[in-house]
N, C-alpha and C. Protein backbone atom coordinates (compact mmCIF):
# COMPACT_ATOMS: atom_id res chain seq x y z
N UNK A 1 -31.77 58.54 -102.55
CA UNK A 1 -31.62 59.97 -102.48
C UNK A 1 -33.01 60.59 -102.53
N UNK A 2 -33.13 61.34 -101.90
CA UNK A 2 -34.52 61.98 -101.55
C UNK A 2 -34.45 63.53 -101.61
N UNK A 3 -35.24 64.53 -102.42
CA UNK A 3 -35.05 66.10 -102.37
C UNK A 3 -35.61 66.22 -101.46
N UNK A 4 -35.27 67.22 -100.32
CA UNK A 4 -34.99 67.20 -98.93
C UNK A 4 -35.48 68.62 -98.65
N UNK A 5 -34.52 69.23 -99.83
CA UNK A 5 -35.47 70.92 -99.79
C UNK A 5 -34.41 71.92 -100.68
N UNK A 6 -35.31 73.09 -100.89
CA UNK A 6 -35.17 73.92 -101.46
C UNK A 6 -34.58 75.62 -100.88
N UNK A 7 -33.27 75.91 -101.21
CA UNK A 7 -33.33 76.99 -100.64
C UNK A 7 -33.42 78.07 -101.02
N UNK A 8 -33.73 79.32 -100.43
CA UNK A 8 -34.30 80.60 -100.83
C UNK A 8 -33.40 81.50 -100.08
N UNK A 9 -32.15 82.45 -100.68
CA UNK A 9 -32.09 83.81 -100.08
C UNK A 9 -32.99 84.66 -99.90
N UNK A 10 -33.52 85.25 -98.98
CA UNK A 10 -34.29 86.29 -99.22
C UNK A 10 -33.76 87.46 -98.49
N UNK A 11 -34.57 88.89 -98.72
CA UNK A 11 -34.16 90.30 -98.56
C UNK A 11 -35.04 90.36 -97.24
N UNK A 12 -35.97 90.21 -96.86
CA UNK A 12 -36.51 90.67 -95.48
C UNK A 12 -37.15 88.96 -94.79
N UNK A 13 -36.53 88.40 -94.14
CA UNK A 13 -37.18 86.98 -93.38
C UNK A 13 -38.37 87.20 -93.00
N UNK A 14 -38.74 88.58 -92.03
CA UNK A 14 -40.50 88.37 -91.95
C UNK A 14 -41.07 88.82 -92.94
N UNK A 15 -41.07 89.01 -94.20
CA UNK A 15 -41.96 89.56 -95.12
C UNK A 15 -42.37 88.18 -96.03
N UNK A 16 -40.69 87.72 -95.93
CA UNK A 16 -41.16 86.04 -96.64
C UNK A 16 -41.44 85.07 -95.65
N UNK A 17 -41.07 85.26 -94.26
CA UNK A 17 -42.19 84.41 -93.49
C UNK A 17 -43.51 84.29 -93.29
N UNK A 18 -43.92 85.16 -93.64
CA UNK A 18 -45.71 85.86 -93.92
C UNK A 18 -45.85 85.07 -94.92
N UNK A 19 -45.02 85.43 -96.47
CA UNK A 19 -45.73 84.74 -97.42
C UNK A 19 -46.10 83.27 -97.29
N UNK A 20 -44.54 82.40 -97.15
CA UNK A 20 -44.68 81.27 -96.72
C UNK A 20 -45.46 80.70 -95.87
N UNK A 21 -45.68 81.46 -94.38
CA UNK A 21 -46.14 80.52 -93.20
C UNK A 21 -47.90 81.13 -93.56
N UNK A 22 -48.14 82.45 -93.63
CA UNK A 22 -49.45 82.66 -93.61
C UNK A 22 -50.71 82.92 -94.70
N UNK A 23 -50.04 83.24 -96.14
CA UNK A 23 -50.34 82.91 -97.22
C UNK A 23 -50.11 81.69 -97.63
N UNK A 24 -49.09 80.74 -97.89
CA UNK A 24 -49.31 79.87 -98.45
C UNK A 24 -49.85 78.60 -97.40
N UNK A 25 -49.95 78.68 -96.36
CA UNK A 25 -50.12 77.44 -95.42
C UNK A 25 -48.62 76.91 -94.76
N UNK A 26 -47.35 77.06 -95.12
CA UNK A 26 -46.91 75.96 -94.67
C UNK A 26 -45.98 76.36 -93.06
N UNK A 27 -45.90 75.31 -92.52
CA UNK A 27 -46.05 75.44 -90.83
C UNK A 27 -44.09 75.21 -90.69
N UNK A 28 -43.50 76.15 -89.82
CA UNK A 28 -42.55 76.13 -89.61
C UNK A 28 -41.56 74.80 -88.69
N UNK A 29 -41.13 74.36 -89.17
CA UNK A 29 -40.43 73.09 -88.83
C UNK A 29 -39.13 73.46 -88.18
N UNK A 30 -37.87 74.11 -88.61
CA UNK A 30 -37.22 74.56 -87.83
C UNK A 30 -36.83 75.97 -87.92
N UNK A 31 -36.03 76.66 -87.04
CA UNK A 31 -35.67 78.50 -87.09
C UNK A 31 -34.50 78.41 -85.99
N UNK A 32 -33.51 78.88 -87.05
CA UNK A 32 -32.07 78.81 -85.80
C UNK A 32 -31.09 80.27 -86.78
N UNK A 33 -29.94 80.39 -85.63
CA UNK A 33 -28.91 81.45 -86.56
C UNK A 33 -27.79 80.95 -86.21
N UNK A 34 -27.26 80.33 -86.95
CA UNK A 34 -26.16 79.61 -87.34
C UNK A 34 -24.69 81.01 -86.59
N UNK A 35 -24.80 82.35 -86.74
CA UNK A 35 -24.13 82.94 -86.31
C UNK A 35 -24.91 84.50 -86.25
N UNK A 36 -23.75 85.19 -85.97
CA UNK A 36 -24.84 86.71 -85.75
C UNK A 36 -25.41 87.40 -86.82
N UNK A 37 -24.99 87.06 -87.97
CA UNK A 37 -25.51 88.00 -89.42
C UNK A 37 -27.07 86.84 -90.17
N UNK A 38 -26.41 85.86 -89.83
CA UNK A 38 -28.00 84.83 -90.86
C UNK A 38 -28.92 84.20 -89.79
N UNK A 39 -29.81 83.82 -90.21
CA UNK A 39 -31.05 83.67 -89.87
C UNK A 39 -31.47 82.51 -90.99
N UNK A 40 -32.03 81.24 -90.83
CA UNK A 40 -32.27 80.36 -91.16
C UNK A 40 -33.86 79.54 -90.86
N UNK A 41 -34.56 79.20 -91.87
CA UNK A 41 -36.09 78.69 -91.46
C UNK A 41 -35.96 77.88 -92.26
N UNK A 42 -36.56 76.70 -91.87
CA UNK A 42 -37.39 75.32 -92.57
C UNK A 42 -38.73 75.64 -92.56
N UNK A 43 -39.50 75.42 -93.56
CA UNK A 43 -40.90 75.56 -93.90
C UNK A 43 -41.67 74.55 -94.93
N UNK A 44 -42.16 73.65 -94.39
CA UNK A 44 -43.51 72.86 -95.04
C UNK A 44 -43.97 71.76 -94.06
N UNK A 45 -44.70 70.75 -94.69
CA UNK A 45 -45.40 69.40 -94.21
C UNK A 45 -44.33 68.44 -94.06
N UNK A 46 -45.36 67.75 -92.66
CA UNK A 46 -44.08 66.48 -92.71
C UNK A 46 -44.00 65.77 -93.99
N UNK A 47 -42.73 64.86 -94.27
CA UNK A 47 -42.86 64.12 -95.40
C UNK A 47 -43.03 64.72 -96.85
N UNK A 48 -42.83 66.09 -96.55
CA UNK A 48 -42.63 66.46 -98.21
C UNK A 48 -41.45 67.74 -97.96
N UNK A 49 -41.06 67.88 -99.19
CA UNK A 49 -39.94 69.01 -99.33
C UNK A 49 -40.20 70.11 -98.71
N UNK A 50 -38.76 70.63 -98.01
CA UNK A 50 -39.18 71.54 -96.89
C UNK A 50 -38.52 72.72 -97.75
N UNK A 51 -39.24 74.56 -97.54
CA UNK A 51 -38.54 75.62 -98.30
C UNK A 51 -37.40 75.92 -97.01
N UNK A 52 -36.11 75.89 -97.44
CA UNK A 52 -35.46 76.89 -96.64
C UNK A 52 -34.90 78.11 -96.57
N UNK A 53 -35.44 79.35 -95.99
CA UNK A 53 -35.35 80.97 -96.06
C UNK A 53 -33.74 81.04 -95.44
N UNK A 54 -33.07 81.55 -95.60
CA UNK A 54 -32.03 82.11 -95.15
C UNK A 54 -31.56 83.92 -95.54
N UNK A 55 -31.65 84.05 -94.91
CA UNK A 55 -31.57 85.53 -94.31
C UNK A 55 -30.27 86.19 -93.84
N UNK A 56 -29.14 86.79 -94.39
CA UNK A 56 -28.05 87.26 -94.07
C UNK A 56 -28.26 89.06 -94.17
N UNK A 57 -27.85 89.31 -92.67
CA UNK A 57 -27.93 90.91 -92.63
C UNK A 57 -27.20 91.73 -92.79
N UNK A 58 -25.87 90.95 -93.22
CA UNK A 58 -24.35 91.46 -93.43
C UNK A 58 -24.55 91.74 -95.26
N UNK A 59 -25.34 91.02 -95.81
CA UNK A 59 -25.60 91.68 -97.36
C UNK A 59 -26.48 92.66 -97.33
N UNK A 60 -25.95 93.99 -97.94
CA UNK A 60 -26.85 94.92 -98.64
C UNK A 60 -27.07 94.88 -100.06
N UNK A 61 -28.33 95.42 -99.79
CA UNK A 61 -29.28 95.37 -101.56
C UNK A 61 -28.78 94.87 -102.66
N UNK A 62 -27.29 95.85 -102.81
CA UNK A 62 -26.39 95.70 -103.55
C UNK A 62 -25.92 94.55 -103.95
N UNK A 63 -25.45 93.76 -102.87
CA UNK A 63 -24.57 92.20 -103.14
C UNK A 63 -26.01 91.16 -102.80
N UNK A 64 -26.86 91.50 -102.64
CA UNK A 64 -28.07 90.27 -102.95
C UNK A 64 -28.37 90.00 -104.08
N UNK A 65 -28.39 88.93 -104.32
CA UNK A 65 -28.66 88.22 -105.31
C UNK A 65 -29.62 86.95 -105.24
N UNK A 66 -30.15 86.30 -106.02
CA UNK A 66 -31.68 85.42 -106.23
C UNK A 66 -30.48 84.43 -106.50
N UNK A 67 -30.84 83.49 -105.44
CA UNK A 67 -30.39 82.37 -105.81
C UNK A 67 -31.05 81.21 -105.11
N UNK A 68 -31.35 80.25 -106.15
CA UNK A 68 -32.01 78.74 -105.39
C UNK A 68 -30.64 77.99 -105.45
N UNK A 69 -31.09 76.92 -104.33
CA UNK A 69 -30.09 75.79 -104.10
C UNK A 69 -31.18 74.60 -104.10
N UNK A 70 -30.87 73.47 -104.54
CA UNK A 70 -31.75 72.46 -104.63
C UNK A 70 -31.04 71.16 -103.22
N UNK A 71 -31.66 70.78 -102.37
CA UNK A 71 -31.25 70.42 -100.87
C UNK A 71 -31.31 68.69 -101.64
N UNK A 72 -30.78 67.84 -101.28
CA UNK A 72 -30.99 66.30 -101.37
C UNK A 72 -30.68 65.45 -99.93
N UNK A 73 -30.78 65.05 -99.56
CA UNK A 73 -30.59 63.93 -98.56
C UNK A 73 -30.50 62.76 -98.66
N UNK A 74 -29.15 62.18 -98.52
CA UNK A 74 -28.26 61.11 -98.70
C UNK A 74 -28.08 60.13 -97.82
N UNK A 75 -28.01 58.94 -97.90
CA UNK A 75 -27.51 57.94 -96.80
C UNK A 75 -26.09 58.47 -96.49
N UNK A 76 -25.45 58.36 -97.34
CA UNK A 76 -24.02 57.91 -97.19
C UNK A 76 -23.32 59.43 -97.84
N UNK A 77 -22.95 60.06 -97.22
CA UNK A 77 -22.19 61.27 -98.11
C UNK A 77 -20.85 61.21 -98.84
N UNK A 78 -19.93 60.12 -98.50
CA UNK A 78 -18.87 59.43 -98.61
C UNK A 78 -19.22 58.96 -100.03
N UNK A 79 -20.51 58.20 -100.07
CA UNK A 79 -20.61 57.04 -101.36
C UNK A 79 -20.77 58.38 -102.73
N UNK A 80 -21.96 59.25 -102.04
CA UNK A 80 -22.40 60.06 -102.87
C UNK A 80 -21.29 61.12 -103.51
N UNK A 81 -19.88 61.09 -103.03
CA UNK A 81 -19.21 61.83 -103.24
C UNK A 81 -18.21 61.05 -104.14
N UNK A 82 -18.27 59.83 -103.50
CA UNK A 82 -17.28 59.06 -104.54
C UNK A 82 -17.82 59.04 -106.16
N UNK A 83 -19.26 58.80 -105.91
CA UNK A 83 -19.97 58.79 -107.58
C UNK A 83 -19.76 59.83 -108.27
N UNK A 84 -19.85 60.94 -107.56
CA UNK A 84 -19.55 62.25 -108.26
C UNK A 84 -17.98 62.18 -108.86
N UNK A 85 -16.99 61.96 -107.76
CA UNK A 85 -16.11 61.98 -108.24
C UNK A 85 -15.47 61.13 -109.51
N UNK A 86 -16.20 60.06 -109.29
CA UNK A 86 -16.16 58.85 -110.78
C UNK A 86 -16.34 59.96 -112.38
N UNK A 87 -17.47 60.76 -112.04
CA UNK A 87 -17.93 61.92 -112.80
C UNK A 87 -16.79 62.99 -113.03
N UNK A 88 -15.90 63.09 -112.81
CA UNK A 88 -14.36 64.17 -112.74
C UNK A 88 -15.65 65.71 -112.51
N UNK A 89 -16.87 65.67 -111.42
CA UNK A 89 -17.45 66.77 -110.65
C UNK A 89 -16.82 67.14 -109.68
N UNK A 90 -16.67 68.94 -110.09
CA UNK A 90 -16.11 69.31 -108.97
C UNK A 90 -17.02 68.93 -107.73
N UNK A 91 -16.24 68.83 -106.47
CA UNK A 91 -16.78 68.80 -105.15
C UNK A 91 -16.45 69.68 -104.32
N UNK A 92 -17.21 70.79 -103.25
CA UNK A 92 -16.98 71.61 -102.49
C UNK A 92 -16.32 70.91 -101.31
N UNK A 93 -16.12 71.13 -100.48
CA UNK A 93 -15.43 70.74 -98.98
C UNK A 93 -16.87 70.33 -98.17
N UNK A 94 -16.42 69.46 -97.24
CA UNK A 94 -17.32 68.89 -96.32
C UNK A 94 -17.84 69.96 -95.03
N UNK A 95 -18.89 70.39 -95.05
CA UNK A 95 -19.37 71.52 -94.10
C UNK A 95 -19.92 70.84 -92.74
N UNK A 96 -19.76 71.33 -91.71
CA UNK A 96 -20.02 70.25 -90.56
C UNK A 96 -20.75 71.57 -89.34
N UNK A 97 -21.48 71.76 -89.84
CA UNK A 97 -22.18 73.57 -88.86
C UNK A 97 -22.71 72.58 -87.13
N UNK A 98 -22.96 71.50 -87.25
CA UNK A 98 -22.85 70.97 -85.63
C UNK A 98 -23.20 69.36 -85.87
N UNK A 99 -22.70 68.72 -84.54
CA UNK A 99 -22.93 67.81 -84.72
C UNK A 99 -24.01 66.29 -85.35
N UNK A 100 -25.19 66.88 -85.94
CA UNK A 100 -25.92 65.97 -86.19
C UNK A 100 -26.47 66.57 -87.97
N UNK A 101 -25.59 67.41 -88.47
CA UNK A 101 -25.83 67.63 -89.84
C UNK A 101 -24.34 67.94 -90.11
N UNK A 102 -24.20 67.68 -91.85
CA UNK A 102 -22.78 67.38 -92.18
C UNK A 102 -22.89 67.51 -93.95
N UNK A 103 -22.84 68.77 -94.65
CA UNK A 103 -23.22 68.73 -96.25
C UNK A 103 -22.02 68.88 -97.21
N UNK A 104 -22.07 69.05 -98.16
CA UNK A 104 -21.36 69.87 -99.37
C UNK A 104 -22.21 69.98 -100.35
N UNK A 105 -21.63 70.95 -101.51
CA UNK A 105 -21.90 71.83 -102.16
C UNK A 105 -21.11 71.04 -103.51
N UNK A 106 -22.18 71.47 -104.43
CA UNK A 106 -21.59 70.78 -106.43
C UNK A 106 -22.68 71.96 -107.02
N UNK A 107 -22.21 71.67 -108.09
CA UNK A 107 -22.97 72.49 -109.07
C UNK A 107 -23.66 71.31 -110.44
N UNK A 108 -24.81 72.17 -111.16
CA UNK A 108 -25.29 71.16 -112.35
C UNK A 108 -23.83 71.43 -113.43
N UNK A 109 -24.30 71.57 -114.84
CA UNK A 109 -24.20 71.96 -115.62
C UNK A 109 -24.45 73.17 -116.18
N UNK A 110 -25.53 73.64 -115.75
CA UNK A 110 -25.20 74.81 -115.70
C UNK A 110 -25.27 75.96 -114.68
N UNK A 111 -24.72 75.31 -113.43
CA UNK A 111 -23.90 76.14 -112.49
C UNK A 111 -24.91 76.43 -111.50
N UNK A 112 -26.15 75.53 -111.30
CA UNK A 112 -27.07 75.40 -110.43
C UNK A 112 -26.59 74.86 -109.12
N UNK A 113 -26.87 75.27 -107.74
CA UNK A 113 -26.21 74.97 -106.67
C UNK A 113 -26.78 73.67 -106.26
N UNK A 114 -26.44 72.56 -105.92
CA UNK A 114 -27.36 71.60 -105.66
C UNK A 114 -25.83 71.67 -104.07
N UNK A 115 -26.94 71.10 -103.00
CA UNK A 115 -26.58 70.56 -101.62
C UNK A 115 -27.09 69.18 -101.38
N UNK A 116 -25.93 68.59 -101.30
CA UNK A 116 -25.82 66.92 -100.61
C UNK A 116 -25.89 66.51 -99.34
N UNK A 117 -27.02 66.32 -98.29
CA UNK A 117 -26.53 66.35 -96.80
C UNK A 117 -27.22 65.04 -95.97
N UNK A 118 -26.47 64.71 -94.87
CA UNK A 118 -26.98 63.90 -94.25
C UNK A 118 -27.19 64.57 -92.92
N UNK A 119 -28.81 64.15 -92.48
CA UNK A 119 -28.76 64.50 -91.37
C UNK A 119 -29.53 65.96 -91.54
N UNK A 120 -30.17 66.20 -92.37
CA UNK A 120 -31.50 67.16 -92.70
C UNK A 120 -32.56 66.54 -93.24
């Protein structure tokens, strides 16, 4: 299992694309929109943990909220789910946004979002 990346809601995508890509150095790896309201970026070096920005325009001020998700990358999502489940951890449903990535969703202990995926 390998941490794979880190994700970031944010309130304006180019204001934290600036920070990320042109203050801190790190070089954009991927940028897609999954549908018409979000907006999605990968950001760092090869071979090390990538930040991912996600950007939804359907939330106002109001319903935003700060939240990290901690990304992992798995061989086997099957195995990794069975261990959990050995654990009586809840498990979210299997998310499949296109063919060559495939995740779910658990929480820590204390209710930290961690993402399990193969194929990021």
């Amino acid at each position: 299992m390998k941490l794979s990346h880190i994700t970031l809601n944010v309130k304006n995508l180019e204001e934290s694309l600036h920070y990320y890509k042109n203050v801190l150095g790190l070089p954009i790896k991927a940028r897609f929109s999954p549908d018409a309201d979000r907006e999605i970026v990968f950001l760092g070096n090869e071979g090390e943990t990538a930040i991912e920005l996600i950007f939804d325009s359907s939330k106002i001020d109001s319903e935003f909220e700060l939240q990290t998700v901690l990304g992992f990358s798995v061989e086997s999502l099957q195995e990794t789910r069975e261990k959990f489940e050995q654990y009586d951890i809840p498990l979210g449903e299997l998310i499949k946004p296109n063919p060559q990535i495939e995740f779910f969703y658990t929480t820590d202990p204390d209710g930290q979002i961690i993402q399990f995926s193969k194929g990021l």
